[in-house]
Protein backbone atom coordinates (compact mmCIF):
# COMPACT_ATOMS: atom_id res chain seq x y z
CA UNK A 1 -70.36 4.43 67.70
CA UNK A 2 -68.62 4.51 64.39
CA UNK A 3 -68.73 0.44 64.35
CA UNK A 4 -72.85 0.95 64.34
CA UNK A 5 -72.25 3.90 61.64
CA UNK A 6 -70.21 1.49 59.79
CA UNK A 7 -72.92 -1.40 60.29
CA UNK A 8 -75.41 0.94 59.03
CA UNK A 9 -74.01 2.09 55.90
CA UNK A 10 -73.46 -1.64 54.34
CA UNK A 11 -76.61 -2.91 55.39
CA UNK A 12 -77.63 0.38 53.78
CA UNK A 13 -75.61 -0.45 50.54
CA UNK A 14 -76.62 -3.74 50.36
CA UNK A 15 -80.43 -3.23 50.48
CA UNK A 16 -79.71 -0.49 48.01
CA UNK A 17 -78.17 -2.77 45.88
CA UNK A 18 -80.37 -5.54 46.42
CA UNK A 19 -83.21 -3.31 44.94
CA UNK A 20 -81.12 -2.68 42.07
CA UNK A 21 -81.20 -5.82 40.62
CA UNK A 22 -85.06 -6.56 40.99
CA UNK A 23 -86.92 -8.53 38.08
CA UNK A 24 -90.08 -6.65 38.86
CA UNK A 25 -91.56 -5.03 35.48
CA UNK A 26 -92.66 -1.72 35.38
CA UNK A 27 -95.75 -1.47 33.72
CA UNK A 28 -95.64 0.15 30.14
CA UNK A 29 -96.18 3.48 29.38
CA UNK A 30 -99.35 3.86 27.07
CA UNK A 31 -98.88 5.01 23.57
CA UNK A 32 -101.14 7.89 22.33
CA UNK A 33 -103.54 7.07 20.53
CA UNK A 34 -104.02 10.03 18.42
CA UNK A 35 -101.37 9.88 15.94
CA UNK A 36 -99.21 13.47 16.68
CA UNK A 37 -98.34 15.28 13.10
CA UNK A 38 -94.31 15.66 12.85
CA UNK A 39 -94.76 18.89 11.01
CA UNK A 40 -97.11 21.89 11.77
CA UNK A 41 -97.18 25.12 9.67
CA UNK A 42 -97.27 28.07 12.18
CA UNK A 43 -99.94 30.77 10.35
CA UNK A 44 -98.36 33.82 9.21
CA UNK A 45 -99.01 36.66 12.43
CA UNK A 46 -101.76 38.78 11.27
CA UNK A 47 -102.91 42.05 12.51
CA UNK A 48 -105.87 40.34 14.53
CA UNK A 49 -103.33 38.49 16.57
CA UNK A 50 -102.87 39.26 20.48
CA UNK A 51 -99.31 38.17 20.71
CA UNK A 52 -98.37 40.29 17.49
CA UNK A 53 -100.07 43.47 18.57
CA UNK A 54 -98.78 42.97 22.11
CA UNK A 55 -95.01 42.35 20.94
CA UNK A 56 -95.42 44.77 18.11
CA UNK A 57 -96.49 47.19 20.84
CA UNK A 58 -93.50 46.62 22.97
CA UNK A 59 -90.80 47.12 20.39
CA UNK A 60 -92.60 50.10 19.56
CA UNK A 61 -92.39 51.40 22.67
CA UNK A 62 -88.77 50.33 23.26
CA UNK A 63 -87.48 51.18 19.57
CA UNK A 64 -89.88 53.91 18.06
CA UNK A 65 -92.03 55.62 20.87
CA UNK A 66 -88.89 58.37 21.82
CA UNK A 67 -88.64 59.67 18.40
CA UNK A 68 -92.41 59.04 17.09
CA UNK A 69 -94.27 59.54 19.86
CA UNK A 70 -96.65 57.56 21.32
CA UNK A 71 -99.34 55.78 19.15
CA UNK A 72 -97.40 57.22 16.66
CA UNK A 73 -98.65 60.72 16.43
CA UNK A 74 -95.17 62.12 15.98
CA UNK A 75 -92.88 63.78 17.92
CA UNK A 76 -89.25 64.44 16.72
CA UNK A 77 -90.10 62.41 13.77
CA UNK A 78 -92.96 62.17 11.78
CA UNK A 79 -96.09 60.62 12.64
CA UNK A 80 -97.06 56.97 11.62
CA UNK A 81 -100.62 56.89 11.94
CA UNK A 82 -101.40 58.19 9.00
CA UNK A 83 -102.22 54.86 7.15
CA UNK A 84 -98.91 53.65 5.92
CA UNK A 85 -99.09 49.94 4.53
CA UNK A 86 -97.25 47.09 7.00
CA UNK A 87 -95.15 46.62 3.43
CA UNK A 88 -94.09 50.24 3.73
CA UNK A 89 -93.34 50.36 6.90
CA UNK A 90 -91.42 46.88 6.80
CA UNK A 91 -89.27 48.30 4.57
CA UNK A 92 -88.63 51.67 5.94
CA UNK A 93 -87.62 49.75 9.52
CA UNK A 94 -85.41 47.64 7.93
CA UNK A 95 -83.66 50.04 5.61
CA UNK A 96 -83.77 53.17 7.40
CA UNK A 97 -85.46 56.91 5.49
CA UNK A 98 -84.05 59.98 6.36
CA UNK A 99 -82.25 60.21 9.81
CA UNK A 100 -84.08 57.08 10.74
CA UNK A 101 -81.56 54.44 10.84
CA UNK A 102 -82.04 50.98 9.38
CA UNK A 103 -82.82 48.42 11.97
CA UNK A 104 -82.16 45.14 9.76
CA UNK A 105 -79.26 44.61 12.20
CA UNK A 106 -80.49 45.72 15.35
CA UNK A 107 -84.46 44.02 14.79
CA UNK A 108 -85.10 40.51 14.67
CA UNK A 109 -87.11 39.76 11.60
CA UNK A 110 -89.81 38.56 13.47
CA UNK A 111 -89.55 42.20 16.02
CA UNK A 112 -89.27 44.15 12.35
CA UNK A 113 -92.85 42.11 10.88
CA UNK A 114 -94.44 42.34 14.45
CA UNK A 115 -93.56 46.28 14.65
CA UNK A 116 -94.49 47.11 11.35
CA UNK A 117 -97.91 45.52 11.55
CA UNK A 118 -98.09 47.68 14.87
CA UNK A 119 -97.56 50.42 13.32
CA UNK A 120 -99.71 49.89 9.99
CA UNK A 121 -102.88 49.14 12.56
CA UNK A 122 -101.90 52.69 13.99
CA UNK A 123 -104.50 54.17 11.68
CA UNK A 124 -106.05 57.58 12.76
């Protein structure tokens, strides 16, 4: 039995191999032809855009909602929707105001911009 096993495995090997060394060509893989630009701009997030509002939203709720309440009408610290500017707020989230502590180092930049148009849209 381990003869046929043996058999088997070279005949196995050998076709293997065999196949290795074929001349056939594959054929070639088209090129696009729409020429694809090596740099894009990404637009600025604005306060129309789903993903900001969604992800401004969530690190709201994760980072602000316990003390501010939700939608920002206040809770153990003061409300937000009260019309604050997205500069204002920008700044007060990454330098802190009161007991609120600065969340430069805790906040991506992108989580502090996507917050603090969150929270300027919060308008009553």
């Amino acid at each position: 039995m381990k003869k046929y096993l043996m058999i088997a495995l070279l005949v196995a090997t050998a076709a293997v191999v065999a196949g290795c060394g074929s001349t056939k060509t594959l054929a070639p893989t088209p090129t696009p032809t729409t020429p694809v630009p090596t740099t894009q701009s990404t637009p600025a997030p604005t306060s129309s855009s789903p993903t900001t509002t969604v992800k401004g939203k969530d690190v709201y709720d994760k980072s602000c909602a316990s003390c501010h309440g939700a939608e920002g009408a206040g809770a153990s610290a003061p409300t937000l929707n009260n019309g604050k500017t997205q500069s204002n707020v920008l700044n007060i989230v990454k330098k802190g105001k009161g007991s609120m502590p600065a969340y430069a180092g805790q906040l991506s930049d992108a989580e502090i911009q996507a917050v603090s148009q969150y929270v300027a849209d919060l308008k009553k």
